[in-house]
C-alpha atoms as a PDB file:
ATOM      1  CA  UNK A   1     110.773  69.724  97.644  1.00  0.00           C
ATOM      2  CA  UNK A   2     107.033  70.177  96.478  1.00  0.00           C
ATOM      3  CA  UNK A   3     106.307  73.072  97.779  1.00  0.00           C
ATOM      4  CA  UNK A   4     107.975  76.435  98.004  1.00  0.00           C
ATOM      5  CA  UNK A   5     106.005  78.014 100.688  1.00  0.00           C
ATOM      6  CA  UNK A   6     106.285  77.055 104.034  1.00  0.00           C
ATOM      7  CA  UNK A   7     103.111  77.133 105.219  1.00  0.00           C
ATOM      8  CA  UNK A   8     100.430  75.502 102.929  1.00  0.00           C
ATOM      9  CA  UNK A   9      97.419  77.424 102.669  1.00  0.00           C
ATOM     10  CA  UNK A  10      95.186  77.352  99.699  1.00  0.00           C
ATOM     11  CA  UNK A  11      94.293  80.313  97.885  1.00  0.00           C
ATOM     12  CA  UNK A  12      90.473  79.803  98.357  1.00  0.00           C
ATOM     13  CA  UNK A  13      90.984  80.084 102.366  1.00  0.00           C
ATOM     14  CA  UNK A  14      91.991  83.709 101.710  1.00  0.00           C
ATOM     15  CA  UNK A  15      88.730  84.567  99.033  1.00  0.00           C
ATOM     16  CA  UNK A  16      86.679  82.670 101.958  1.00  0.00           C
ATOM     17  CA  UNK A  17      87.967  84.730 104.346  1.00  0.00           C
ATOM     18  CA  UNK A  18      87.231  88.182 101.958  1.00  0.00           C
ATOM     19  CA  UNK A  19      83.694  86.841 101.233  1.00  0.00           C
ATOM     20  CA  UNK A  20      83.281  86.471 105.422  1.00  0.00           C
ATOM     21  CA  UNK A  21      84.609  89.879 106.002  1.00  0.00           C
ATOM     22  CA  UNK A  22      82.879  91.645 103.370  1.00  0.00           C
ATOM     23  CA  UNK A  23      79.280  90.148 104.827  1.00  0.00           C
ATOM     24  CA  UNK A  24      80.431  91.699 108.137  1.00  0.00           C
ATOM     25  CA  UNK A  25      80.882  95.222 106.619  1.00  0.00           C
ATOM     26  CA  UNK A  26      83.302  96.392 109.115  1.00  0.00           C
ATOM     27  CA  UNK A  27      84.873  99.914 109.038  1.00  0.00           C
ATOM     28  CA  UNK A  28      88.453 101.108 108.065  1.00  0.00           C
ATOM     29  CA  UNK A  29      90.935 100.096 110.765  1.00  0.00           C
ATOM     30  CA  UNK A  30      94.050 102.493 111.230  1.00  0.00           C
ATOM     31  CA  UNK A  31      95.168 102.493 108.058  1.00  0.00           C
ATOM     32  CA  UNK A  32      92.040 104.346 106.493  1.00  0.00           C
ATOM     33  CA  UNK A  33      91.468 101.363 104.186  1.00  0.00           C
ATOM     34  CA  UNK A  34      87.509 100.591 103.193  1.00  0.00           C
ATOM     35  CA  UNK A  35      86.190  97.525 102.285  1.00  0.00           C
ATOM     36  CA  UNK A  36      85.399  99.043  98.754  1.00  0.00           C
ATOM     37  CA  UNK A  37      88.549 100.820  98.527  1.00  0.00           C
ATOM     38  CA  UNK A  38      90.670  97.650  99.264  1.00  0.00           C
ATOM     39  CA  UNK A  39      88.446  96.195  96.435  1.00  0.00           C
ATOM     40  CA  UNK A  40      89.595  98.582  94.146  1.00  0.00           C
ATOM     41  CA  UNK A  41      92.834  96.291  93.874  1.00  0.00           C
ATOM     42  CA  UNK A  42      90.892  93.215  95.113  1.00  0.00           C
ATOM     43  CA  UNK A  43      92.769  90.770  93.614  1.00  0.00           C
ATOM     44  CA  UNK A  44      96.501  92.249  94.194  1.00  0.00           C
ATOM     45  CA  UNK A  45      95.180  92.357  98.202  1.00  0.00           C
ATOM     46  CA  UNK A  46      94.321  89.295  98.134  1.00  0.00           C
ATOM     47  CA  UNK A  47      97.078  87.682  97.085  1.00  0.00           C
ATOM     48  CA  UNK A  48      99.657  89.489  99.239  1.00  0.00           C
ATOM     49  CA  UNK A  49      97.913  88.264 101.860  1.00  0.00           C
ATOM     50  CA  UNK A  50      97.823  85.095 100.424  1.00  0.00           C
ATOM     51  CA  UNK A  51     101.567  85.190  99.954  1.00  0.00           C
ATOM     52  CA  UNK A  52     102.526  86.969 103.624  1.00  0.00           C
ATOM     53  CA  UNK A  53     100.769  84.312 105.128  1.00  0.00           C
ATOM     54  CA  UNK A  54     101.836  81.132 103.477  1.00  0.00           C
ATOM     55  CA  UNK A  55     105.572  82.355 103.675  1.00  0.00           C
ATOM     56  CA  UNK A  56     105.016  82.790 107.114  1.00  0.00           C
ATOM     57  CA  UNK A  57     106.554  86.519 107.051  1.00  0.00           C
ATOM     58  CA  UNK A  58     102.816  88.202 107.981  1.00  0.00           C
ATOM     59  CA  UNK A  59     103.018  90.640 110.594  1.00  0.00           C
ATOM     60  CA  UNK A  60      99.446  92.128 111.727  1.00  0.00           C
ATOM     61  CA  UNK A  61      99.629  95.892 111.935  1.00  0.00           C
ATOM     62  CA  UNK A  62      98.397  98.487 114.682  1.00  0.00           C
ATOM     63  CA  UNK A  63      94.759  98.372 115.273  1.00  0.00           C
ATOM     64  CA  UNK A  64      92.570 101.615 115.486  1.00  0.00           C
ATOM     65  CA  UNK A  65      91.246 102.178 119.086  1.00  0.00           C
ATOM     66  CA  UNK A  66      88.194 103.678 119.561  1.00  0.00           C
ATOM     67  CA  UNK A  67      85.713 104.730 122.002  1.00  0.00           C
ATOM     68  CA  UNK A  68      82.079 104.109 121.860  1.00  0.00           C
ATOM     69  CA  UNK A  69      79.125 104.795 124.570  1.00  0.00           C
ATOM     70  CA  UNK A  70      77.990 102.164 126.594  1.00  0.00           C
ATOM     71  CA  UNK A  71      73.898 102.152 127.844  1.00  0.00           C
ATOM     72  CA  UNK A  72      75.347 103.096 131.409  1.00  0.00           C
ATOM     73  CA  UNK A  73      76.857 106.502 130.124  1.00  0.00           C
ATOM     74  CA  UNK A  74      80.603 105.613 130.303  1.00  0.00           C
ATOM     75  CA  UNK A  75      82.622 103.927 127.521  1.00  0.00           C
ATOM     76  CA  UNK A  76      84.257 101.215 126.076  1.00  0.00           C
ATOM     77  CA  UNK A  77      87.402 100.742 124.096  1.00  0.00           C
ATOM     78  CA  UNK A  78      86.535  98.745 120.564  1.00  0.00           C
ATOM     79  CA  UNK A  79      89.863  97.721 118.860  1.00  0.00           C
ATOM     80  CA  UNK A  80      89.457  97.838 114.855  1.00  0.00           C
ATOM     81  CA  UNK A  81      92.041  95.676 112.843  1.00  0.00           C
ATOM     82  CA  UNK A  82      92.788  96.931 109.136  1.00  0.00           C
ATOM     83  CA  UNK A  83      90.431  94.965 106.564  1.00  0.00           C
ATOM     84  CA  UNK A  84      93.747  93.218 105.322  1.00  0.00           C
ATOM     85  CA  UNK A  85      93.907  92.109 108.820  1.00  0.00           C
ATOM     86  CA  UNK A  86      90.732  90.985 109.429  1.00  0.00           C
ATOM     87  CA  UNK A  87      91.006  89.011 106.361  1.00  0.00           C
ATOM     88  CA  UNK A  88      94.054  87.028 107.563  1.00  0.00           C
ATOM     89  CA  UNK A  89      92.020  86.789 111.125  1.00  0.00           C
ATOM     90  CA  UNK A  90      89.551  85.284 109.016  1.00  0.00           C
ATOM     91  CA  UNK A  91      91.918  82.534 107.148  1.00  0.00           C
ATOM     92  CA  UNK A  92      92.763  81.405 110.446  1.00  0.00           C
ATOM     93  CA  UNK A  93      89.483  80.952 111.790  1.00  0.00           C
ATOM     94  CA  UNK A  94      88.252  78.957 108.713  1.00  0.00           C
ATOM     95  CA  UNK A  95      91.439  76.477 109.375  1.00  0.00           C
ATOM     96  CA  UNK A  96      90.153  75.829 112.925  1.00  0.00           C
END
């Protein structure tokens, strides 16, 4: 056995996918997280994404729903994923 994850993904994908993220400057999804507080432990975050997702055990959590005003006066519902989350979205995307 060379390997002792079971999914192989390289630990750049998941700095790649910060440095996309961070250039998108989302908001704090339902756990309250910020971008700059989640870089307070940058790399501890990182890597337990790293590690949920090349084990294979990552579970996405709840997203925050939200309304906001569209031009015609009613609204629509926005769905904001954790920054953790959109991170691992972000992995994904880069494979593909």
């Amino acid at each position: 056995m060379t390997s002792t994850k079971s999914f192989d993904k390289p630990k750049q994908l998941v700095w790649r996918g910060y440095q996309r993220v961070r250039a998108n400057k989302g908001a704090a999804g339902i756990d309250r997280v910020s971008l700059s507080t989640f870089e307070q432990n940058l790399k501890g975050n990182l890597y337990e994404i790293w590690n949920r997702m090349s084990s294979g055990s990552y579970m996405p959590p709840a997203v925050l729903q939200v309304n906001i005003p569209k031009k015609d006066g009613g609204m629509r519902s926005l769905d904001e994923p954790t920054v953790s989350d959109r991170i691992a979205q972000m992995m994904v995307k880069l494979l593909n």
